[in-house]
Every structure is written in structure tokens, then in C-alpha cells.
N, C-alpha and C. Protein backbone atom coordinates (compact mmCIF):
# COMPACT_ATOMS: atom_id res chain seq x y z
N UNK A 1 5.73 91.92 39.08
CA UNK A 1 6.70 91.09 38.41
C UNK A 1 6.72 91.46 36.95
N UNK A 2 7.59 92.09 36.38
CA UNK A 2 7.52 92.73 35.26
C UNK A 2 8.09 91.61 34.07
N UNK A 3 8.39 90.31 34.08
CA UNK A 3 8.76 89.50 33.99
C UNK A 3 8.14 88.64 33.49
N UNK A 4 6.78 88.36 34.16
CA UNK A 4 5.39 88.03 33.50
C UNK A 4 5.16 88.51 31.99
N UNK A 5 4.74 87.43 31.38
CA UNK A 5 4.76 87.86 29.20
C UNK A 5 3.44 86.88 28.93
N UNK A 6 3.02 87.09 27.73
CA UNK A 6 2.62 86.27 27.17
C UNK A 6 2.89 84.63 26.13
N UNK A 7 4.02 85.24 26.39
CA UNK A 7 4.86 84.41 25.16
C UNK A 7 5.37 83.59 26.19
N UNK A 8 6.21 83.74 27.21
CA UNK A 8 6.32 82.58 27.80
C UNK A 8 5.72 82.08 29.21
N UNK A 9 5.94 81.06 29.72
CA UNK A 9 4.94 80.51 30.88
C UNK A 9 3.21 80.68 30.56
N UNK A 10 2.59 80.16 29.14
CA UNK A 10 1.39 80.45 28.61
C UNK A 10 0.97 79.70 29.84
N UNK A 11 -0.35 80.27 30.10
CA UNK A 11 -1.35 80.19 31.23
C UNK A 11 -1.17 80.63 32.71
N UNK A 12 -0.08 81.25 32.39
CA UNK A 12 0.45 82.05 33.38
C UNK A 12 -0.59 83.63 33.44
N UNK A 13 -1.05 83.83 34.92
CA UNK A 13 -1.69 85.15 34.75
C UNK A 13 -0.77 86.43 34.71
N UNK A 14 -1.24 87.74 34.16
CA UNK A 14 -0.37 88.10 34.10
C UNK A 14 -0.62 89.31 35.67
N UNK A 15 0.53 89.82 35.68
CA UNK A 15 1.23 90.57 36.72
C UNK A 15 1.24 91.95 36.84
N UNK A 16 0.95 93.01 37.47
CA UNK A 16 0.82 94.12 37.09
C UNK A 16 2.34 94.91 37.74
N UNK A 17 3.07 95.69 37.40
CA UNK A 17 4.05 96.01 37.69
C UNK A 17 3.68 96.49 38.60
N UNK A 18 4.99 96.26 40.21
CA UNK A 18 4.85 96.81 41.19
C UNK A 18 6.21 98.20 41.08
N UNK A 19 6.15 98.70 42.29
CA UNK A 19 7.14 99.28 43.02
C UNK A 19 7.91 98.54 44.26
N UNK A 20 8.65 99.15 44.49
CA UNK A 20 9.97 99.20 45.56
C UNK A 20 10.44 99.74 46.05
N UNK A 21 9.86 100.21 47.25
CA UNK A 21 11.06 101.27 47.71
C UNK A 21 11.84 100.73 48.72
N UNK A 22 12.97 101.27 48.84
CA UNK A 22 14.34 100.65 49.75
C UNK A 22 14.90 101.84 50.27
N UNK A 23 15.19 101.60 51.56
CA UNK A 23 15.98 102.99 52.52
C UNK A 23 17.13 103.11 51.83
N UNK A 24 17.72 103.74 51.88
CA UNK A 24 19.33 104.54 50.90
C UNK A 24 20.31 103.25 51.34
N UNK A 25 20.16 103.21 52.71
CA UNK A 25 21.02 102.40 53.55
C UNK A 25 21.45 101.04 53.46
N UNK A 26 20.43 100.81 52.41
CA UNK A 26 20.12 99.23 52.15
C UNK A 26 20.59 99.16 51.01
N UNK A 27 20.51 99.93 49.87
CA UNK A 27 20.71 99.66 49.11
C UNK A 27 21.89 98.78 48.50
N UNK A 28 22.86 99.24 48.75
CA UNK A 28 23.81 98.37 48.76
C UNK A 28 23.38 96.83 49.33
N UNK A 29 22.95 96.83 50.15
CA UNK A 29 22.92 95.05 50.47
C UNK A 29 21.95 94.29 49.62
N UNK A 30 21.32 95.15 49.32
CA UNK A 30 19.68 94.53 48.68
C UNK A 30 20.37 94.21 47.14
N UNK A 31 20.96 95.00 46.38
CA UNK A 31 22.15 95.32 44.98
C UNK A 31 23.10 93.68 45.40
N UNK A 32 23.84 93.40 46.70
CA UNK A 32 24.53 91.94 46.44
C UNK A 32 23.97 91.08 46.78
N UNK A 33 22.36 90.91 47.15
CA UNK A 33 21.44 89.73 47.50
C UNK A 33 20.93 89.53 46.05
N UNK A 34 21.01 90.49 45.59
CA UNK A 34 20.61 90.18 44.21
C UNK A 34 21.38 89.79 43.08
N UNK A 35 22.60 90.21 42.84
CA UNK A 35 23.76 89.53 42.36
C UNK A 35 24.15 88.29 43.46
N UNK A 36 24.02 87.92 44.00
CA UNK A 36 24.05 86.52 44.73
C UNK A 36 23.43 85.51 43.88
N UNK A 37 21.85 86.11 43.94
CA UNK A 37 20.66 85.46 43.36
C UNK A 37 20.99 84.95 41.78
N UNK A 38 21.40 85.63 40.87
CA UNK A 38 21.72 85.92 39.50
C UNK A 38 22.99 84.94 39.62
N UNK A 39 23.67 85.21 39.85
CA UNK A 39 24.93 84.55 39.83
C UNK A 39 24.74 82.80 40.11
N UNK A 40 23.76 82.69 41.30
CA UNK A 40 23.76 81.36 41.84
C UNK A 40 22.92 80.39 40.43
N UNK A 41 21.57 81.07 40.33
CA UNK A 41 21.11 80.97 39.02
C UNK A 41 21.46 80.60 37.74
N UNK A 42 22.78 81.63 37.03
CA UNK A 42 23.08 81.19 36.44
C UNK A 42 24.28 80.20 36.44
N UNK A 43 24.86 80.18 37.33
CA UNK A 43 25.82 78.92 37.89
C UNK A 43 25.06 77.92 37.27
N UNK A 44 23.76 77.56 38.09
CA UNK A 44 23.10 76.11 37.70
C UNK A 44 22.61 76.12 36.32
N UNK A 45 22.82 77.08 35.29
CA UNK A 45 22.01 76.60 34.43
C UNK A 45 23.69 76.17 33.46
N UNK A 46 24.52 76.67 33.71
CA UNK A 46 25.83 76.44 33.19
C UNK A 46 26.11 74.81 33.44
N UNK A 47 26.07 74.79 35.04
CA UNK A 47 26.14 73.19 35.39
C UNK A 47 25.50 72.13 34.84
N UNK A 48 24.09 72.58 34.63
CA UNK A 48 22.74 71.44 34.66
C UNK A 48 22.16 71.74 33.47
N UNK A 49 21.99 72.76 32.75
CA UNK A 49 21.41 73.00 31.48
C UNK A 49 21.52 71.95 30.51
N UNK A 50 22.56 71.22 30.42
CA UNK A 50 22.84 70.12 29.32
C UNK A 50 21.88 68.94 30.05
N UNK A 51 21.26 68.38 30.71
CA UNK A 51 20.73 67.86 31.32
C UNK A 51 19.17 68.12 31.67
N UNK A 52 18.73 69.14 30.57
CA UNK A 52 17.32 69.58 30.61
C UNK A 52 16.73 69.52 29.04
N UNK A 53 17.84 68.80 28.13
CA UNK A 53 17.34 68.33 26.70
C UNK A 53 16.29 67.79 26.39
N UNK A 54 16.12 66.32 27.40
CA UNK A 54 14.97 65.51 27.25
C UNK A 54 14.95 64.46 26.35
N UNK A 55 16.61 63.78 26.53
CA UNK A 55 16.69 62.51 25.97
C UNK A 55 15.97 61.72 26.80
N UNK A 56 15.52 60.65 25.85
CA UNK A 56 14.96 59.49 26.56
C UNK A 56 16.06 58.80 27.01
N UNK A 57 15.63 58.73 28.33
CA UNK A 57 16.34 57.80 29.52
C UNK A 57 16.68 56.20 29.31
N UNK A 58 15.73 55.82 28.31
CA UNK A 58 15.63 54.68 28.14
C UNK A 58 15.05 54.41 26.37
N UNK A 59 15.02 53.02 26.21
CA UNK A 59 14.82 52.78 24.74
C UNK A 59 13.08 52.44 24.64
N UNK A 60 12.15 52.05 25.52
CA UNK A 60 11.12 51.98 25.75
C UNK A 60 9.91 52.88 24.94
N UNK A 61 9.32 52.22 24.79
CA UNK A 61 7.63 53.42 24.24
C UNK A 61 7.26 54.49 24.99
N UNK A 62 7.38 54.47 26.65
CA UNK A 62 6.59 55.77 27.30
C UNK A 62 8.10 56.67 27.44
N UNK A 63 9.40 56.14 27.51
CA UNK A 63 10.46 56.99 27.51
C UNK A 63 10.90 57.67 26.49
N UNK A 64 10.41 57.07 25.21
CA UNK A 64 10.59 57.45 23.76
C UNK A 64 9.37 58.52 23.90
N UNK A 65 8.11 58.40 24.37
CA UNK A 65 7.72 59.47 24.14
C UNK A 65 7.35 60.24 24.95
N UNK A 66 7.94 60.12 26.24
CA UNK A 66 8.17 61.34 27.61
C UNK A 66 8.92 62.51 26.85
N UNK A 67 9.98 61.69 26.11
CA UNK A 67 11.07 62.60 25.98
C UNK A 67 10.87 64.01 25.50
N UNK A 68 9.60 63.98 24.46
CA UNK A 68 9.81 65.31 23.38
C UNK A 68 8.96 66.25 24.51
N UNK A 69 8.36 65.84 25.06
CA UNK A 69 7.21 66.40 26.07
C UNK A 69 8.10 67.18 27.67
N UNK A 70 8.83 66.37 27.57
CA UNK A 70 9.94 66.84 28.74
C UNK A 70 10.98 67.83 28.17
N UNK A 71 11.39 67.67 27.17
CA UNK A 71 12.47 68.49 26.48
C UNK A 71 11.33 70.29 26.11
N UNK A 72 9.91 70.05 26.35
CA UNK A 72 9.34 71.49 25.48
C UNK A 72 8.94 71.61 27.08
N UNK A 73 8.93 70.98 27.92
CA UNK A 73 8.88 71.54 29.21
C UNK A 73 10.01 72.32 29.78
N UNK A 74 10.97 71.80 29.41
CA UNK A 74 12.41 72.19 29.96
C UNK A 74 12.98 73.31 29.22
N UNK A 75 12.35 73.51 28.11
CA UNK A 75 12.72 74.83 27.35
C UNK A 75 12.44 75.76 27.83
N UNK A 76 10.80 75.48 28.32
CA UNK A 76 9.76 76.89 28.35
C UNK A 76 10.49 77.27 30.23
N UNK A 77 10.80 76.30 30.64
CA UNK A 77 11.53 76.92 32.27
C UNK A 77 12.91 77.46 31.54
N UNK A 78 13.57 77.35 30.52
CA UNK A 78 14.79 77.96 30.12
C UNK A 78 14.21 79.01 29.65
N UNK A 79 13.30 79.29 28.86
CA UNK A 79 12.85 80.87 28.58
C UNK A 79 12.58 81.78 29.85
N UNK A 80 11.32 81.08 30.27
CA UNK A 80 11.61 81.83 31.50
C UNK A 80 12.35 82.41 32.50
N UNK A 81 13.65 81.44 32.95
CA UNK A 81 14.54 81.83 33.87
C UNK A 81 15.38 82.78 33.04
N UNK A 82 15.67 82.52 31.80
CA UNK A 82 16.58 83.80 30.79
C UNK A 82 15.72 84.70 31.49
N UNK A 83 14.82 85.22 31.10
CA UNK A 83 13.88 86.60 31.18
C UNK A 83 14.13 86.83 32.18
N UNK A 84 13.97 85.98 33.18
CA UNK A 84 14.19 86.40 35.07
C UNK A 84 15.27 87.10 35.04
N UNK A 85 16.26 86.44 34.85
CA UNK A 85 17.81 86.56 34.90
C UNK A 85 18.07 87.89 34.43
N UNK A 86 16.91 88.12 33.00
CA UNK A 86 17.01 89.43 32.39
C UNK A 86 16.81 90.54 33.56
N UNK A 87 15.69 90.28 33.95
CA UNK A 87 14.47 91.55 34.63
C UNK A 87 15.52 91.51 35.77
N UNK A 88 16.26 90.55 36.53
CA UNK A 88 17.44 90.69 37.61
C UNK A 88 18.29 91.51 37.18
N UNK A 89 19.06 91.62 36.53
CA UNK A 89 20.32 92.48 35.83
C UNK A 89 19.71 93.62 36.18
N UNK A 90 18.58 93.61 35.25
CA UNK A 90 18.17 95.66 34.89
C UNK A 90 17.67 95.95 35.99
N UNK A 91 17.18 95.05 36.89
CA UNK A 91 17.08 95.54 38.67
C UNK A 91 18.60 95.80 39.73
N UNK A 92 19.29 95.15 39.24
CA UNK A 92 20.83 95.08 39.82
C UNK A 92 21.17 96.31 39.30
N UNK A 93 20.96 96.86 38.06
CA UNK A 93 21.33 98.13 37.48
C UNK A 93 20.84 99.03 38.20
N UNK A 94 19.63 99.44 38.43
CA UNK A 94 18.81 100.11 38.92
C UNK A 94 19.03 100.63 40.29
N UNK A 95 19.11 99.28 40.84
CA UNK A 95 19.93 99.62 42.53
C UNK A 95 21.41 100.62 42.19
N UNK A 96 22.22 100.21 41.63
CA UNK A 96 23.66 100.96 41.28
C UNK A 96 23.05 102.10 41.31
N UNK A 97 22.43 102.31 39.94
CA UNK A 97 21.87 104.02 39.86
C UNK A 97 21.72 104.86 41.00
N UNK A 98 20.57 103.64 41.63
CA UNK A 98 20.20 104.76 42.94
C UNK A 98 21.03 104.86 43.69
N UNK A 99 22.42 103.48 44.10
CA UNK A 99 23.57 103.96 45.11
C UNK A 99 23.95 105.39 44.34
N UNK A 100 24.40 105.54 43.37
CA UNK A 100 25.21 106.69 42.52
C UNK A 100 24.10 108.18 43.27
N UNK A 101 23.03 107.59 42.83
CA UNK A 101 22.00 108.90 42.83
C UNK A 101 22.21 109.55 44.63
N UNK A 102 22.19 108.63 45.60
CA UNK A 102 22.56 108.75 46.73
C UNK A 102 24.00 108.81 47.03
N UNK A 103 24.83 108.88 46.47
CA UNK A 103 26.22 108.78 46.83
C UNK A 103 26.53 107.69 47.53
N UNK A 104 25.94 106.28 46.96
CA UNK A 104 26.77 105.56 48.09
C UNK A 104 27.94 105.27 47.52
N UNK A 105 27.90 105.48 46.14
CA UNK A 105 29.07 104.55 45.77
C UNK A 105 30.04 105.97 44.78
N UNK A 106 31.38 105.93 45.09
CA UNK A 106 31.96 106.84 43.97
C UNK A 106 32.05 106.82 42.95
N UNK A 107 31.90 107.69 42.15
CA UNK A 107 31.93 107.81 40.69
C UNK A 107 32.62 106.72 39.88
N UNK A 108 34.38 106.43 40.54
CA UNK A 108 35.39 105.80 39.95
C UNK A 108 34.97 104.45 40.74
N UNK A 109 34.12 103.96 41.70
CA UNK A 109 33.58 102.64 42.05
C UNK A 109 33.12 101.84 41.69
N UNK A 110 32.42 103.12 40.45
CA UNK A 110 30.91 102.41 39.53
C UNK A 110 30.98 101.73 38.80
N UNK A 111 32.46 101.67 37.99
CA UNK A 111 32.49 100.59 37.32
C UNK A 111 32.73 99.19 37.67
N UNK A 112 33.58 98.94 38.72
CA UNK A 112 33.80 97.96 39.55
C UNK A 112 32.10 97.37 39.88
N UNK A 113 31.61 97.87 40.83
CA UNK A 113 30.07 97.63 40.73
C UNK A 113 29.01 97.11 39.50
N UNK A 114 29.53 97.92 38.28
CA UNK A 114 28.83 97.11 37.31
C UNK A 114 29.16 95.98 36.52
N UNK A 115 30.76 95.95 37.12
CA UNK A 115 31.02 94.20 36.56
C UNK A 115 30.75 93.58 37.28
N UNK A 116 30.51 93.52 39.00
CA UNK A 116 29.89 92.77 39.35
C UNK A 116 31.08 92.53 40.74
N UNK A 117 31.86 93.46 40.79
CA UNK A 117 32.76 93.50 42.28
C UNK A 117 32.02 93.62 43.59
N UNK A 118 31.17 94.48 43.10
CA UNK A 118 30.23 95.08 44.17
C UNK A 118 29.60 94.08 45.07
N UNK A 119 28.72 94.75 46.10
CA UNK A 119 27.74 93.71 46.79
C UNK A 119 27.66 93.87 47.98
């Protein structure tokens, strides 16, 4: 999981980069399970993100001070999922390459594919 940092998810262990290998054949499907993934992802953070601030719910003492504690929780899962989201893309890229490198996809396809037609 190349994704794994120090800086965010602290106490998180860290991860040693793996490999992947994928039959030629797949590639393509494995490239729109993954733009599926990304896409669905960031859907919800478009939807629900305003809703991970960490106002207090209420006017109370433990809601007044849940709040700041919930709001630096809800950040550090927004750093994180950015980065995911990141390390997804440049893996979505990566697959393209290798369709290209294998010919799955035509030259004049590729761009279609990298806006995200593909899949």
C-alpha cells in the first residue's frame, strides 16, 4: 500500500510497497473496477463532506466539546482518503499504460480512457 505515510493516519504501521501483476486480458476490467472505486468515493465525499466539520450537534458541555475532537478526526479520514484517491488515479494511470503497452487500447482511444470514458 504505497499510500501508507507518516504524516497521515499517525500510528498507523507502515506498509512496504507491493507488486501486481494482472494478465493483459484483464486489464481493462481491473482499469474500470477501479475508476468505479474512485468515482464512487469521490461522489461521497462531494455529497457528505460538509457533514464531517464537527459542529456540535447540540448546545451542551460534552457536545461542545465532542465537537473539536470529531472535526480533527474527520479531517485526518479526509487526508487520508485524498491520498487514496491520489495513489488510485496514478494506479488507474498505470493500468492505461500497460493497456497502451499491450495494445489493448488505440493510440486515438487513449485519450478518451484518460478522461475517464474508459472501463
Amino acid at each position: 500500500m504505497p499510500f501508507a505515510s507518516t504524516d497521515i493516519g499517525a500510528g498507523a504501521p507502515q506498509v512496504a510497497a507491493v507488486t501486481m501483476q494482472v494478465e493483459p486480458e484483464k486489464i481493462m476490467e481491473l482499469k474500470g473496477r477501479y475508476e468505479a472505486v474512485r468515482d464512487t468515493v469521490q461522489d461521497f465525499l462531494m455529497r457528505e463532506g460538509r457533514n464531517l466539520r464537527g459542529v456540535a450537534l447540540a448546545g451542551d458541555d460534552v457536545s461542545t466539546a465532542a465537537a473539536p475532537i470529531f472535526a480533527k478526526n474527520a479531517q485526518m479520514a479526509n487526508n487520508v482518503t485524498a491520498r487514496f484517491l491520489e495513489e488510485l488515479t496514478l494506479n488507474i494511470q498505470q493500468l492505461e499504460n500497460a493497456a497502451k503497452l499491450y495494445g489493448l487500447v488505440e493510440e486515438g482511444n487513449a485519450e478518451a480512457f484518460r478522461d475517464g470514458a474508459g472501463g
